[in-house]
N, C-alpha and C. Protein backbone atom coordinates (compact mmCIF):
# COMPACT_ATOMS: atom_id res chain seq x y z
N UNK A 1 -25.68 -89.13 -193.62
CA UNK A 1 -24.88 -87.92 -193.42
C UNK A 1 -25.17 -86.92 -194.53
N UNK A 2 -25.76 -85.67 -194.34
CA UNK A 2 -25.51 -84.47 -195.08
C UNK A 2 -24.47 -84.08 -196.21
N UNK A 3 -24.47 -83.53 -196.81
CA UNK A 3 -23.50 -82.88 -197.87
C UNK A 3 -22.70 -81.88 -196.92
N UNK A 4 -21.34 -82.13 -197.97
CA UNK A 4 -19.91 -82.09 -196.90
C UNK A 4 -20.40 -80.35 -196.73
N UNK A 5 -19.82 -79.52 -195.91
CA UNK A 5 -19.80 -78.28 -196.17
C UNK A 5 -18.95 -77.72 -196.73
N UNK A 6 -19.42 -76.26 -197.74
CA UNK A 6 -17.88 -76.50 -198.69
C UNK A 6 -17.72 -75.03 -198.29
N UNK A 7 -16.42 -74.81 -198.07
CA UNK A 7 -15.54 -73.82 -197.45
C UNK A 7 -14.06 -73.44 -198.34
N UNK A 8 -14.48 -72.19 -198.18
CA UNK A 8 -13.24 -71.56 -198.74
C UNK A 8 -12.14 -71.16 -197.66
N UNK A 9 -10.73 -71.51 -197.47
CA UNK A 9 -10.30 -70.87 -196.32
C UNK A 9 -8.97 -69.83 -197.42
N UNK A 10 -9.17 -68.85 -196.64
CA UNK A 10 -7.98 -67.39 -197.13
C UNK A 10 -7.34 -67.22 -196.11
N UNK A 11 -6.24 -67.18 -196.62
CA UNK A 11 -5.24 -66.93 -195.29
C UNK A 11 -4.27 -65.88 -195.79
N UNK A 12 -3.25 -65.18 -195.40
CA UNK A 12 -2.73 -63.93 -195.23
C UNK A 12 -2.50 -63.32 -194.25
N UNK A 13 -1.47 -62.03 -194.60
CA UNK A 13 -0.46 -61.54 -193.86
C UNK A 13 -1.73 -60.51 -193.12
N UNK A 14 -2.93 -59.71 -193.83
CA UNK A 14 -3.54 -59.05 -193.61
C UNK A 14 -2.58 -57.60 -193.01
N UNK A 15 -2.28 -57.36 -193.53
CA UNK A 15 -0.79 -56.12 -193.02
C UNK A 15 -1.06 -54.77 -193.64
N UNK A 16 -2.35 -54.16 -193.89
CA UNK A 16 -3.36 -54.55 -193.53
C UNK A 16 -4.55 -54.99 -194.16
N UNK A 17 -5.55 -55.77 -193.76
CA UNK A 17 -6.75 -56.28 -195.11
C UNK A 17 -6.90 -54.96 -195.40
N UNK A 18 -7.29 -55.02 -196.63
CA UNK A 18 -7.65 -53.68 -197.75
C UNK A 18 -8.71 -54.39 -198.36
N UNK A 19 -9.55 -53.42 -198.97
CA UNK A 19 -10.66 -53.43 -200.24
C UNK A 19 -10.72 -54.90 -200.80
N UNK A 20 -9.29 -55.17 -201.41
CA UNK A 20 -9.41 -56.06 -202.34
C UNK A 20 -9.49 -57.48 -201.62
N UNK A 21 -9.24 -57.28 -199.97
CA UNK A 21 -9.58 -58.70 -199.27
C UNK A 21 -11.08 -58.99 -199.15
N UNK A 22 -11.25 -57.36 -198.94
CA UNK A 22 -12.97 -57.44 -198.69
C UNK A 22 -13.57 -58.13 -200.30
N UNK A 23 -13.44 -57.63 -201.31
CA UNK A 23 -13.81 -57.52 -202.10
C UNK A 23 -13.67 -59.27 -202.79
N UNK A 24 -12.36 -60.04 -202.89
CA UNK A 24 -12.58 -61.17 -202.64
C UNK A 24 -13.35 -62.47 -202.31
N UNK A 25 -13.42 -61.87 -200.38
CA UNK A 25 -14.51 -62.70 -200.14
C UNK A 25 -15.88 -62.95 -200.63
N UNK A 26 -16.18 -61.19 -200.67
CA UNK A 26 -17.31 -61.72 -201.26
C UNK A 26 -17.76 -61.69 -202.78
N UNK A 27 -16.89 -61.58 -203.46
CA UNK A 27 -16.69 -62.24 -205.24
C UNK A 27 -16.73 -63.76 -205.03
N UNK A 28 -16.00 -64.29 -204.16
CA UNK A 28 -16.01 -65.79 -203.55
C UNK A 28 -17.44 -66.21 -203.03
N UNK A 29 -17.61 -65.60 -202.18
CA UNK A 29 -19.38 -66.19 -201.35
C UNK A 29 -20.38 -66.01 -202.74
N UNK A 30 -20.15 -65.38 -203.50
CA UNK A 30 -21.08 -65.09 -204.48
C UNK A 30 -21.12 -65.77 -205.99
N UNK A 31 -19.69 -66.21 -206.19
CA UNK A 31 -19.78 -66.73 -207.86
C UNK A 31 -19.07 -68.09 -207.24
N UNK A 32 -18.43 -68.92 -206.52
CA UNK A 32 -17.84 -69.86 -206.30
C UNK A 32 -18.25 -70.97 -205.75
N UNK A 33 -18.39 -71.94 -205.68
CA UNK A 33 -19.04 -72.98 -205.43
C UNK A 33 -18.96 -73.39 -203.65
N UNK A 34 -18.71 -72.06 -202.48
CA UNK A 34 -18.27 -72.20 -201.67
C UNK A 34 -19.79 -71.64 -200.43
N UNK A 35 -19.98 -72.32 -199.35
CA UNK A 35 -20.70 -71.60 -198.42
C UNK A 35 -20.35 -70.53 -197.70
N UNK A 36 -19.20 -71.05 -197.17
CA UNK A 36 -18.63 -69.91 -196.12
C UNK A 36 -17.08 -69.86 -196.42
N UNK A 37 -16.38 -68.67 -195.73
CA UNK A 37 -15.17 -68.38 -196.09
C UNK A 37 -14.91 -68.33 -194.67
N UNK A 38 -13.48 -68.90 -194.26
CA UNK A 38 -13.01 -68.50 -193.32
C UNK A 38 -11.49 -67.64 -193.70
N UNK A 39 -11.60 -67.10 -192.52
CA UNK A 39 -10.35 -65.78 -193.08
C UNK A 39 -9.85 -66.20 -191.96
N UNK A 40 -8.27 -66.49 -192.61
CA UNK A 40 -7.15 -67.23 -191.49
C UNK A 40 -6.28 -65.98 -191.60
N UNK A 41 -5.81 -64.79 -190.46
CA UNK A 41 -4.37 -64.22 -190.51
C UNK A 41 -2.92 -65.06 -189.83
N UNK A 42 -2.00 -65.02 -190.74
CA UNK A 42 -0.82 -65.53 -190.37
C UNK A 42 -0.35 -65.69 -189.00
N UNK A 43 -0.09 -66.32 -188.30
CA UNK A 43 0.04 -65.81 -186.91
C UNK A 43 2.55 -65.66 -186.58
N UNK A 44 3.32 -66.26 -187.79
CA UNK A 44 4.04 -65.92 -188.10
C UNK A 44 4.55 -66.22 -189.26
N UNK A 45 5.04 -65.45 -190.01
CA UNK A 45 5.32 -65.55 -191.87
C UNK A 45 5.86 -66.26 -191.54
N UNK A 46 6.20 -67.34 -192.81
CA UNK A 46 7.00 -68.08 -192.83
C UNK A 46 8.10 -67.93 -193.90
N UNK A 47 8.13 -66.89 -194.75
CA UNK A 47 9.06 -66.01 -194.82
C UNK A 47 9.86 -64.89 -194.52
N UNK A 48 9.36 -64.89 -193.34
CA UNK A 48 10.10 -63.75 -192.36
C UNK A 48 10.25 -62.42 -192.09
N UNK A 49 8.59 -62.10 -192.95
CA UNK A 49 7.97 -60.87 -193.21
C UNK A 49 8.04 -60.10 -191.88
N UNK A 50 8.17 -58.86 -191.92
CA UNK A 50 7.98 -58.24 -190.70
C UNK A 50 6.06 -58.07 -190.80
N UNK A 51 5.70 -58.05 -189.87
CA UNK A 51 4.06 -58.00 -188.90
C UNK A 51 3.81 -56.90 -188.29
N UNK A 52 3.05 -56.21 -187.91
CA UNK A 52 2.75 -55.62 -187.18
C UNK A 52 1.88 -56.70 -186.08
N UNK A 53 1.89 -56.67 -184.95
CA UNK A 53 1.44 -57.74 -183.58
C UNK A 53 0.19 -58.46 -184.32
N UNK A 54 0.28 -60.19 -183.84
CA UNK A 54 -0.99 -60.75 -184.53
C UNK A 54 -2.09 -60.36 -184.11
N UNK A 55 -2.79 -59.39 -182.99
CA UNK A 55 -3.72 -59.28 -182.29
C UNK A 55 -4.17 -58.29 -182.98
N UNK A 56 -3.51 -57.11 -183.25
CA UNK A 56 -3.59 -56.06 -184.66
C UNK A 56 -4.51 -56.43 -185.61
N UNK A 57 -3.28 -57.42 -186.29
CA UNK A 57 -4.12 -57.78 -187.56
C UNK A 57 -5.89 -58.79 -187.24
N UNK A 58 -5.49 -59.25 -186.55
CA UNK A 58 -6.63 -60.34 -186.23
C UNK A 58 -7.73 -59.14 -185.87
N UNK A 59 -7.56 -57.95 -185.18
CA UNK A 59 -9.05 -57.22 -184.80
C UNK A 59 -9.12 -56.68 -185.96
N UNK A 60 -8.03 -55.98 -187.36
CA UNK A 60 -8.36 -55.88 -188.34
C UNK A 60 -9.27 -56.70 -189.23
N UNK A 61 -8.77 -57.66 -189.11
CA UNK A 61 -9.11 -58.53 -189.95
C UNK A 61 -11.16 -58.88 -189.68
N UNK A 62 -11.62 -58.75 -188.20
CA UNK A 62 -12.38 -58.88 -187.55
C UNK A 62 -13.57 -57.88 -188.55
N UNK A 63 -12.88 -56.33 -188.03
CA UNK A 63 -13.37 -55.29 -188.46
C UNK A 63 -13.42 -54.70 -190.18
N UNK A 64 -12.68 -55.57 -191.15
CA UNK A 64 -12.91 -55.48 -192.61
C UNK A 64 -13.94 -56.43 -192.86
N UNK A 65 -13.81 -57.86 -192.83
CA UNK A 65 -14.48 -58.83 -192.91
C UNK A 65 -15.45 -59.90 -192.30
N UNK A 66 -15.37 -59.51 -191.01
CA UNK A 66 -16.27 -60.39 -189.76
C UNK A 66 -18.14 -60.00 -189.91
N UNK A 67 -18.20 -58.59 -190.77
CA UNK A 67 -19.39 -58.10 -190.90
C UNK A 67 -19.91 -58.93 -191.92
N UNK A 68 -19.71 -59.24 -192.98
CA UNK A 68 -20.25 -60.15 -194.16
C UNK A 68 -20.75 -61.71 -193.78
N UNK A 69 -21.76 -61.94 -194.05
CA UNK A 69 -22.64 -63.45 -193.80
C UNK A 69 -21.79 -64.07 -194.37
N UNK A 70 -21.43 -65.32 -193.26
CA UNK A 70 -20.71 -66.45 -194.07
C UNK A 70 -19.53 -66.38 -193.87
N UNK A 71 -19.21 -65.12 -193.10
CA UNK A 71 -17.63 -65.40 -193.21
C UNK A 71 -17.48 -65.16 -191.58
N UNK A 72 -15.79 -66.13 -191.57
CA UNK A 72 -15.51 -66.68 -189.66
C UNK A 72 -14.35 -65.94 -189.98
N UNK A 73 -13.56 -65.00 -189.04
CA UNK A 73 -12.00 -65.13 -188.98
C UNK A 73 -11.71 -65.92 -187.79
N UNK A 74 -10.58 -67.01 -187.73
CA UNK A 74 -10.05 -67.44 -187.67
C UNK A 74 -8.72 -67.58 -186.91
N UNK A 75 -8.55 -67.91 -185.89
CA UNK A 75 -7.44 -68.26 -184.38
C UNK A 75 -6.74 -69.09 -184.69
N UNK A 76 -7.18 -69.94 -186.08
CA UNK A 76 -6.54 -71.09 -185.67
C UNK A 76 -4.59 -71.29 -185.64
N UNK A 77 -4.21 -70.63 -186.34
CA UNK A 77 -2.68 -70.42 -186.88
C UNK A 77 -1.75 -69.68 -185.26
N UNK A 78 -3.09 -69.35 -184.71
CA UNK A 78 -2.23 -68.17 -183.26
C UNK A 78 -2.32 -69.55 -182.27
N UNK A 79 -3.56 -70.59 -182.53
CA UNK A 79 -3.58 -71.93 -181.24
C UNK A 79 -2.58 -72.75 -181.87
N UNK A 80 -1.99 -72.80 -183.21
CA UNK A 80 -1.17 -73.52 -183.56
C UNK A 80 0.34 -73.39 -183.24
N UNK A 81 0.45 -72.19 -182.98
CA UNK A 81 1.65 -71.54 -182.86
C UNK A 81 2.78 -71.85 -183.71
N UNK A 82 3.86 -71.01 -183.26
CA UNK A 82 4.87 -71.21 -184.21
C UNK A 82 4.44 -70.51 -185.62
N UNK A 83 5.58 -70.87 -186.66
CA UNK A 83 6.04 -70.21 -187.69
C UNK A 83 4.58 -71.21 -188.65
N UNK A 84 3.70 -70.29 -189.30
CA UNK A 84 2.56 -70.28 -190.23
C UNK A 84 2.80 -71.04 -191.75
N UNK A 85 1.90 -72.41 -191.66
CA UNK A 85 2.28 -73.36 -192.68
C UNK A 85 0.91 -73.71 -193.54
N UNK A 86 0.69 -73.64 -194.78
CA UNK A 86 -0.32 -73.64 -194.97
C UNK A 86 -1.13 -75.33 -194.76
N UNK A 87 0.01 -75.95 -195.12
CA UNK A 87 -0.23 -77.26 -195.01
C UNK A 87 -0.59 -77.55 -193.81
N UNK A 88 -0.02 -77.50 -192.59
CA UNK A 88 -0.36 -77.74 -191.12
C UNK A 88 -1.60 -77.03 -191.11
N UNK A 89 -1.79 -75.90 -191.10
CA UNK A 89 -3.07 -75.28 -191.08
C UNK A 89 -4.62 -76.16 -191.72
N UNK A 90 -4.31 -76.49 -192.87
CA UNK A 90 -5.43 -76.64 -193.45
C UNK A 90 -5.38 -78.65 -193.22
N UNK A 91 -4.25 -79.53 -192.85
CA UNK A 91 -4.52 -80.68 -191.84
C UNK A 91 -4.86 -80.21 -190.97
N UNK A 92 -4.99 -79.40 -189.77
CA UNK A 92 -5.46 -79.41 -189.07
C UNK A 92 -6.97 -79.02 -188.90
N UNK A 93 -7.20 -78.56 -189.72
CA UNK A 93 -8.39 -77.89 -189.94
C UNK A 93 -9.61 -78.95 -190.85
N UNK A 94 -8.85 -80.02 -191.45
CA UNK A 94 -9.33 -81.07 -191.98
C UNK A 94 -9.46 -82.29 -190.67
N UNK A 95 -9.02 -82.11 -190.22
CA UNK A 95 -8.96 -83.08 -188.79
C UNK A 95 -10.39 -82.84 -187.65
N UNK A 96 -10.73 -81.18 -187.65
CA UNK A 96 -11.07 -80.91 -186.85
C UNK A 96 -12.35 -80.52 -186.92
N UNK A 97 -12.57 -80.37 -188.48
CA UNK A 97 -13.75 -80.43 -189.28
C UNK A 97 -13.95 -81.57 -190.23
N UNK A 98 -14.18 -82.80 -190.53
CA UNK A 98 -14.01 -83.83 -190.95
C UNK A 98 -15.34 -83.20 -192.53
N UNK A 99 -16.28 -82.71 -192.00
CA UNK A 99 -17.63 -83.03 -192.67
C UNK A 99 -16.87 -81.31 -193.73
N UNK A 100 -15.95 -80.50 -193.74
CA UNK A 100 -15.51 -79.31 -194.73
C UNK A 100 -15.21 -79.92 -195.89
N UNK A 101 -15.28 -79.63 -196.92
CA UNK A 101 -14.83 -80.00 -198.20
C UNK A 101 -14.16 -78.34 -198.20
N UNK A 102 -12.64 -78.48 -198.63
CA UNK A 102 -11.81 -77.11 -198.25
C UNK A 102 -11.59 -76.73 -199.60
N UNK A 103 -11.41 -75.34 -200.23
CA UNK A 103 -10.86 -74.95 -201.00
C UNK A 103 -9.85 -74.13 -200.45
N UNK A 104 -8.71 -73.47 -200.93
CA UNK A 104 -7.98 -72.81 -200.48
C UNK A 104 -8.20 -71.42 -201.54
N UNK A 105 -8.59 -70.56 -201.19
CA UNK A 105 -8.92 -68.88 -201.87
C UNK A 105 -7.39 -68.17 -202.10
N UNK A 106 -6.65 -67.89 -203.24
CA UNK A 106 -6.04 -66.77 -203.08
C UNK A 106 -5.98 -66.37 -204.44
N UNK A 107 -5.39 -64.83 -204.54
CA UNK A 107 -5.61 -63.82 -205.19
C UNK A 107 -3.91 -64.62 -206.55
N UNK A 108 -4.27 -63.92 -207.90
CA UNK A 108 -3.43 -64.37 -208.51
C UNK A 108 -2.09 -63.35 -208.63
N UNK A 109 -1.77 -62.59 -207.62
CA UNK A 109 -0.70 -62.09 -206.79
C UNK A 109 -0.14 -63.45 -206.27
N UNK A 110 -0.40 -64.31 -205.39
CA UNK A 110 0.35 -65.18 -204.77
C UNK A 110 1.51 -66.45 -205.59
N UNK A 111 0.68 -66.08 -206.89
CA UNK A 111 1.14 -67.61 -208.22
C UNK A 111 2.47 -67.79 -208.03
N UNK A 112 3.39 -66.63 -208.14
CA UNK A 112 5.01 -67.17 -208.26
C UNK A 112 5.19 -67.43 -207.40
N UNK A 113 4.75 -67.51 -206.00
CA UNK A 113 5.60 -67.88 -204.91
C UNK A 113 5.24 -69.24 -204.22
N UNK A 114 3.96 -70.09 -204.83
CA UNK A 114 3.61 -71.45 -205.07
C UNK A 114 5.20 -72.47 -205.14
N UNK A 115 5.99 -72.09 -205.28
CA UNK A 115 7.32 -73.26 -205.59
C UNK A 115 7.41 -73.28 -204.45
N UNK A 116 7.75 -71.88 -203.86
CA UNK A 116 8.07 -71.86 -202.18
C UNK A 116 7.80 -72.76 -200.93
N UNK A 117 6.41 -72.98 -201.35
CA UNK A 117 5.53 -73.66 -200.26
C UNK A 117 5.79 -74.53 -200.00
N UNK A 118 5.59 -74.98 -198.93
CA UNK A 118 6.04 -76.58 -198.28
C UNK A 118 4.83 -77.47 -198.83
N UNK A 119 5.28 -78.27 -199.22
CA UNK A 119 4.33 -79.32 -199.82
C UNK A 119 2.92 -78.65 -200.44
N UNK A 120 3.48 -77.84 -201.88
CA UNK A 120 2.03 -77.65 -202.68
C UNK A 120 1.24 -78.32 -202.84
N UNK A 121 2.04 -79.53 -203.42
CA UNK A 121 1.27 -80.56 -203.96
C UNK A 121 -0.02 -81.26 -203.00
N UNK A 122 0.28 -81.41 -202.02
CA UNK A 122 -0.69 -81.38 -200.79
C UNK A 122 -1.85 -80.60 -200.36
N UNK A 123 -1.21 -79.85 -200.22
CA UNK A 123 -2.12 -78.27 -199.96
C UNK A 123 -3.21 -78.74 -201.45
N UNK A 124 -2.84 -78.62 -202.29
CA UNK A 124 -3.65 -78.58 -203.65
C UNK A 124 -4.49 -79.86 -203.46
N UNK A 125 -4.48 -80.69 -202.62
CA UNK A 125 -5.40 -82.25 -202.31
C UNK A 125 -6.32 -81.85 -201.51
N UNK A 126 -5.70 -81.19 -200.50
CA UNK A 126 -6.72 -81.00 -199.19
C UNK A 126 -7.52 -79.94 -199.87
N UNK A 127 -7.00 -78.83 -200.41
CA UNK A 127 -8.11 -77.43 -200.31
C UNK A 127 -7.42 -77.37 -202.01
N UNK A 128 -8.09 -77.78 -202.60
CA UNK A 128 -7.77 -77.63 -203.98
C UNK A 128 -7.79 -75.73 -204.73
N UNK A 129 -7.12 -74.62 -204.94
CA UNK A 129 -7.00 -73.69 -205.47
C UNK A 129 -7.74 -72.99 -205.90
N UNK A 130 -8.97 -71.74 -205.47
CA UNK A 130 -9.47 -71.02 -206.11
C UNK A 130 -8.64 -69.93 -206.48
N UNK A 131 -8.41 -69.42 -207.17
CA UNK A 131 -7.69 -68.45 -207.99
C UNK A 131 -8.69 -67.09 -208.54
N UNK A 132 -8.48 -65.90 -207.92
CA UNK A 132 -8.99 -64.71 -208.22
C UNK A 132 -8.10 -63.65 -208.87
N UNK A 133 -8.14 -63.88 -210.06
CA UNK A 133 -7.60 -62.39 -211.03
C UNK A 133 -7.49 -61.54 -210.33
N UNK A 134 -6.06 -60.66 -210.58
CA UNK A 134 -6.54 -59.14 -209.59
C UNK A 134 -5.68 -58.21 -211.03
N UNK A 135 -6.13 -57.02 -210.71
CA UNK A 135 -5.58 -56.09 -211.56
C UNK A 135 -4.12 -56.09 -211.84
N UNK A 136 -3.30 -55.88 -212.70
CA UNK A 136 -1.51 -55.75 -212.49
C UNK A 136 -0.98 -57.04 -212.19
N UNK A 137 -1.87 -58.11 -212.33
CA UNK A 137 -1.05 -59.27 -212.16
C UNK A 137 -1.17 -60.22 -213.29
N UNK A 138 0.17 -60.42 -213.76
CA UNK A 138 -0.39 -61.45 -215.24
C UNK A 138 -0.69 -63.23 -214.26
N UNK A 139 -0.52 -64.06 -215.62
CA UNK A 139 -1.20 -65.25 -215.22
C UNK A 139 0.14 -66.11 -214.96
N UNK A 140 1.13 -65.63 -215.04
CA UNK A 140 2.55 -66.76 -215.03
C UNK A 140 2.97 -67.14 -213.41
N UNK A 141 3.45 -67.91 -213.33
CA UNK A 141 3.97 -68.74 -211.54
C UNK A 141 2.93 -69.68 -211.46
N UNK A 142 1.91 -69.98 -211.73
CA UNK A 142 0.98 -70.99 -211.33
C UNK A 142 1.47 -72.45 -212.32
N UNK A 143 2.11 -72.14 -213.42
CA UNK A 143 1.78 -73.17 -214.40
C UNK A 143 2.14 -74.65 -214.39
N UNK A 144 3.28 -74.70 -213.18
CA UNK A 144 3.99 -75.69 -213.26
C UNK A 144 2.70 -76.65 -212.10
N UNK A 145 2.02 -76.09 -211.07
CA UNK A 145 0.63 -76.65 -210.60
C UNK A 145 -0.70 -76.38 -211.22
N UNK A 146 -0.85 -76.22 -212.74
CA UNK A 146 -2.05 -76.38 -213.73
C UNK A 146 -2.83 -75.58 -212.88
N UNK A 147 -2.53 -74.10 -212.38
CA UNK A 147 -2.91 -73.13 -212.46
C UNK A 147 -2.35 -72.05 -213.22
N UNK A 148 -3.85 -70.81 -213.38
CA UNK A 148 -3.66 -69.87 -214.25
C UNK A 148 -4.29 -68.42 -213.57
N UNK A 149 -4.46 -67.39 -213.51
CA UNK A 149 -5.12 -66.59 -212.90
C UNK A 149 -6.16 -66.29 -214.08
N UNK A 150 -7.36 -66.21 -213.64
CA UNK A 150 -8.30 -66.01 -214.42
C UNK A 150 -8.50 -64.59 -214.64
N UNK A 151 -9.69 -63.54 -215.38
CA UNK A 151 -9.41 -62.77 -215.75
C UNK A 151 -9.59 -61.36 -214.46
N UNK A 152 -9.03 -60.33 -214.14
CA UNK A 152 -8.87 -59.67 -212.90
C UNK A 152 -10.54 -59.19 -212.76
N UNK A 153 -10.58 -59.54 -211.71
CA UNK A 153 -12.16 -59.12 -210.60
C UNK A 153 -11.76 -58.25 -209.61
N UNK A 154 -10.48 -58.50 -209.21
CA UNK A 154 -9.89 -57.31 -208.09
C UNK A 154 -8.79 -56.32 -208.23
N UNK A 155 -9.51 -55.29 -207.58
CA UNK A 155 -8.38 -54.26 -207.98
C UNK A 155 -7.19 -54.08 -207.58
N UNK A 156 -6.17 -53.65 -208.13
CA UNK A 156 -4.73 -53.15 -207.87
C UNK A 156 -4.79 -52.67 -206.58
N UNK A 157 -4.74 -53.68 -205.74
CA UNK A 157 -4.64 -52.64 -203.85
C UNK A 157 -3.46 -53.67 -203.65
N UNK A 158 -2.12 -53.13 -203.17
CA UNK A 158 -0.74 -53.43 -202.94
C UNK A 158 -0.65 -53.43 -200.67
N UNK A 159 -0.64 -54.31 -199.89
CA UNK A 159 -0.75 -54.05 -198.63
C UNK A 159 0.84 -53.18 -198.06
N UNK A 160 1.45 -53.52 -198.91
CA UNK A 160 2.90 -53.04 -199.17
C UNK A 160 2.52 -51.43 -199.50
N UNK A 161 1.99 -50.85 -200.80
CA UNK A 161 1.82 -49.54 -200.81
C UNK A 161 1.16 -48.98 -199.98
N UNK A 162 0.43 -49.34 -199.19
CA UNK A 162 -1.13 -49.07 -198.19
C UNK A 162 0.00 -48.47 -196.72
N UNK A 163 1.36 -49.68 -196.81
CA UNK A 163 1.78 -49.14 -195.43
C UNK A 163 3.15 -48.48 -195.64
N UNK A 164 3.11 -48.25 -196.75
CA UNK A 164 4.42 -47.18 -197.82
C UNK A 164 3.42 -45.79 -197.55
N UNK A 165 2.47 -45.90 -197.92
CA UNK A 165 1.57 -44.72 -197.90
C UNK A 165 0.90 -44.14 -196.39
N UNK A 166 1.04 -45.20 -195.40
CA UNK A 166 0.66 -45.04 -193.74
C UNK A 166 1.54 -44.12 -193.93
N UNK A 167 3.19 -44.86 -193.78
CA UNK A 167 4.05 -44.25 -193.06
C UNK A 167 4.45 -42.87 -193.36
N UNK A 168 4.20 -42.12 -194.44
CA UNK A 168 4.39 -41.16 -194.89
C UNK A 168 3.42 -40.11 -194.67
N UNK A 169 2.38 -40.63 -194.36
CA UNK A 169 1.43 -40.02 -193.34
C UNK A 169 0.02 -39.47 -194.64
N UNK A 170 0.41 -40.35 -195.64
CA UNK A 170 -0.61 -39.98 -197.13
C UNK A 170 -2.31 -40.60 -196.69
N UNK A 171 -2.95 -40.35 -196.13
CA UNK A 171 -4.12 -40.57 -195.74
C UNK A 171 -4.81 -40.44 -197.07
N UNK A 172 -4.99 -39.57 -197.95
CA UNK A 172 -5.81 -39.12 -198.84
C UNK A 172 -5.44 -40.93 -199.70
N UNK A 173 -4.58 -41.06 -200.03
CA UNK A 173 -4.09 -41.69 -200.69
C UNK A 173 -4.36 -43.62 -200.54
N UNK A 174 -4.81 -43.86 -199.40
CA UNK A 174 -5.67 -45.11 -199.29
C UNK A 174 -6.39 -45.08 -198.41
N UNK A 175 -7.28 -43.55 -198.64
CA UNK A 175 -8.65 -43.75 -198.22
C UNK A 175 -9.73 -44.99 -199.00
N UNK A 176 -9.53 -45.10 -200.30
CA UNK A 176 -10.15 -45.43 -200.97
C UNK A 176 -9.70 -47.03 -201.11
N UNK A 177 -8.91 -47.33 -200.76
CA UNK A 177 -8.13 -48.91 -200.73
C UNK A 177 -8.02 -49.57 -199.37
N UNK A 178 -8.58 -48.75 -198.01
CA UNK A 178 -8.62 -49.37 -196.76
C UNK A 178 -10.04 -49.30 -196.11
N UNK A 179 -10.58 -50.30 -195.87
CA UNK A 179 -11.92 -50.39 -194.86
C UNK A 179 -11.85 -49.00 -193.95
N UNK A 180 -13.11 -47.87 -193.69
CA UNK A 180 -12.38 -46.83 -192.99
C UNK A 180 -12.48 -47.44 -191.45
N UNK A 181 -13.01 -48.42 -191.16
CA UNK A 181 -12.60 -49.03 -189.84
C UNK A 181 -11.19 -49.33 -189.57
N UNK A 182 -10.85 -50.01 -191.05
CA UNK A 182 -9.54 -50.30 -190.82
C UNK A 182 -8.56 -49.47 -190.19
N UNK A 183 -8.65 -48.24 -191.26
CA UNK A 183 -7.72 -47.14 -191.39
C UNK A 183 -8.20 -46.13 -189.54
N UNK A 184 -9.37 -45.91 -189.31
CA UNK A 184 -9.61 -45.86 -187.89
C UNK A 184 -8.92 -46.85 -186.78
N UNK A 185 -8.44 -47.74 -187.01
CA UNK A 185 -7.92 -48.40 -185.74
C UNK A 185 -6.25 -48.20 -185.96
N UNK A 186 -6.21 -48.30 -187.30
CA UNK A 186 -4.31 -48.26 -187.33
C UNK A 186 -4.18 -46.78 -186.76
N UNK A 187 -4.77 -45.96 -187.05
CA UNK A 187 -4.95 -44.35 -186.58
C UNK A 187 -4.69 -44.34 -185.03
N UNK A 188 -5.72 -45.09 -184.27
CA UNK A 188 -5.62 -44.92 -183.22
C UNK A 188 -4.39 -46.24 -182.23
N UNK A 189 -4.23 -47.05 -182.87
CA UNK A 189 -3.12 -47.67 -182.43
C UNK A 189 -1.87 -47.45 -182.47
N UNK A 190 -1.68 -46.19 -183.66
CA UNK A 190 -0.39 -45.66 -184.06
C UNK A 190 0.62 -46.67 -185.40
N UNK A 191 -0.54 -47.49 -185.62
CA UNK A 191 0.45 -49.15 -186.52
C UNK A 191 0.73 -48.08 -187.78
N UNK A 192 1.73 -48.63 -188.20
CA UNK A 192 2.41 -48.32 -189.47
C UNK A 192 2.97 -46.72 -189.53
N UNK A 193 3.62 -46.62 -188.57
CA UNK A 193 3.86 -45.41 -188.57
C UNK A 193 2.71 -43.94 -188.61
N UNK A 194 1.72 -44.08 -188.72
CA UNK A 194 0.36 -42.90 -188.66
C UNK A 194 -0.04 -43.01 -187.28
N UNK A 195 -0.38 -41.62 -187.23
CA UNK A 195 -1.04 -41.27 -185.20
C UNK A 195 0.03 -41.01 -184.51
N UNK A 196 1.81 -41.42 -184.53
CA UNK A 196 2.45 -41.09 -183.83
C UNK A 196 3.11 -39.53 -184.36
N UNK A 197 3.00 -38.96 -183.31
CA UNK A 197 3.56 -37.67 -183.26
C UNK A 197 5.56 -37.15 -183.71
């Protein structure tokens, strides 16, 4: 048998992918010990985030990141249904790919909310933690799982300000922080409040 394949999987609200998702992956495909990345969108928070429709994000998600070698987005969380677990996700995904050696990719934005999770400690077995520095984020919430955020590679892009800034109709203002595909489809779908009259 071959050497396992080693995979990074990212998962997120994608609400919407911005720059710094793009920018991620492929800081990941490039310095990390990983072949391919799969990009998982949430198919429902499991904190009870409001969404814009998963089909949205998923052609977003398609159209920021589906262009880059090496990288898959990912159905699997919408065939799973129900409320989005990282743990279920990435057993199942260990089940179904036996020969993946998994890492789990996220940005060191996510660190404090690691207590939250249903069975970290798990998650951290199956897809053991790559951790990407991002701008504006210190290194604290990881420590109590012997993580740290390393030093920032990604920039300050907030998906929260991106759709603070849709709704107000500030285009100028994350031109520069949204894929312009991206920002072309929320345009024409009307998501986040922009395009509607």
């Amino acid at each position: 048998m071959g050497a396992a394949r080693r995979v990074a999987i990212f998962g997120g609200s994608f609400n919407p992918p911005h720059v710094s998702h793009v920018l991620a992956v492929t800081y990941a495909l490039s310095v990390a010990p990983v072949d391919a990345v799969v990009v998982v969108p949430v198919f429902q928070h499991p904190f009870a985030k409001e969404l814009v429709p998963y089909e949205d994000r998923l052609e977003m998600c398609r159209l920021a990141l589906g262009w880059i070698p090496s990288v898959e987005v990912s159905t699997v969380e919408r065939e799973l249904g129900g409320e989005s677990l990282t743990l279920r996700t990435l057993e199942h995904l260990a089940a179904v790919h036996p020969g993946w050696s998994m890492r789990l990719l996220v940005g060191a934005d996510v660190l404090p909310d690691l207590p939250k999770w249903h069975r970290f400690d798990r998650i951290a077995e199956l897809a053991p933690p790559l951790v990407l520095g991002r701008a504006g984020i210190g290194s604290e919430g990881g420590a109590a799982h012997g993580l740290s955020a390393p030093e920032a590679v990604l920039p300050e892009v907030s998906s929260t300000e991106v759709r603070r800034a849709l709704a107000a109709g500030d285009l100028e203002a994350v031109r520069w922080q949204v894929p312009r595909v991206v920002l072309e489809y929320a345009l024409e779908r009307g998501l986040y409040g922009v395009g509607r009259g």
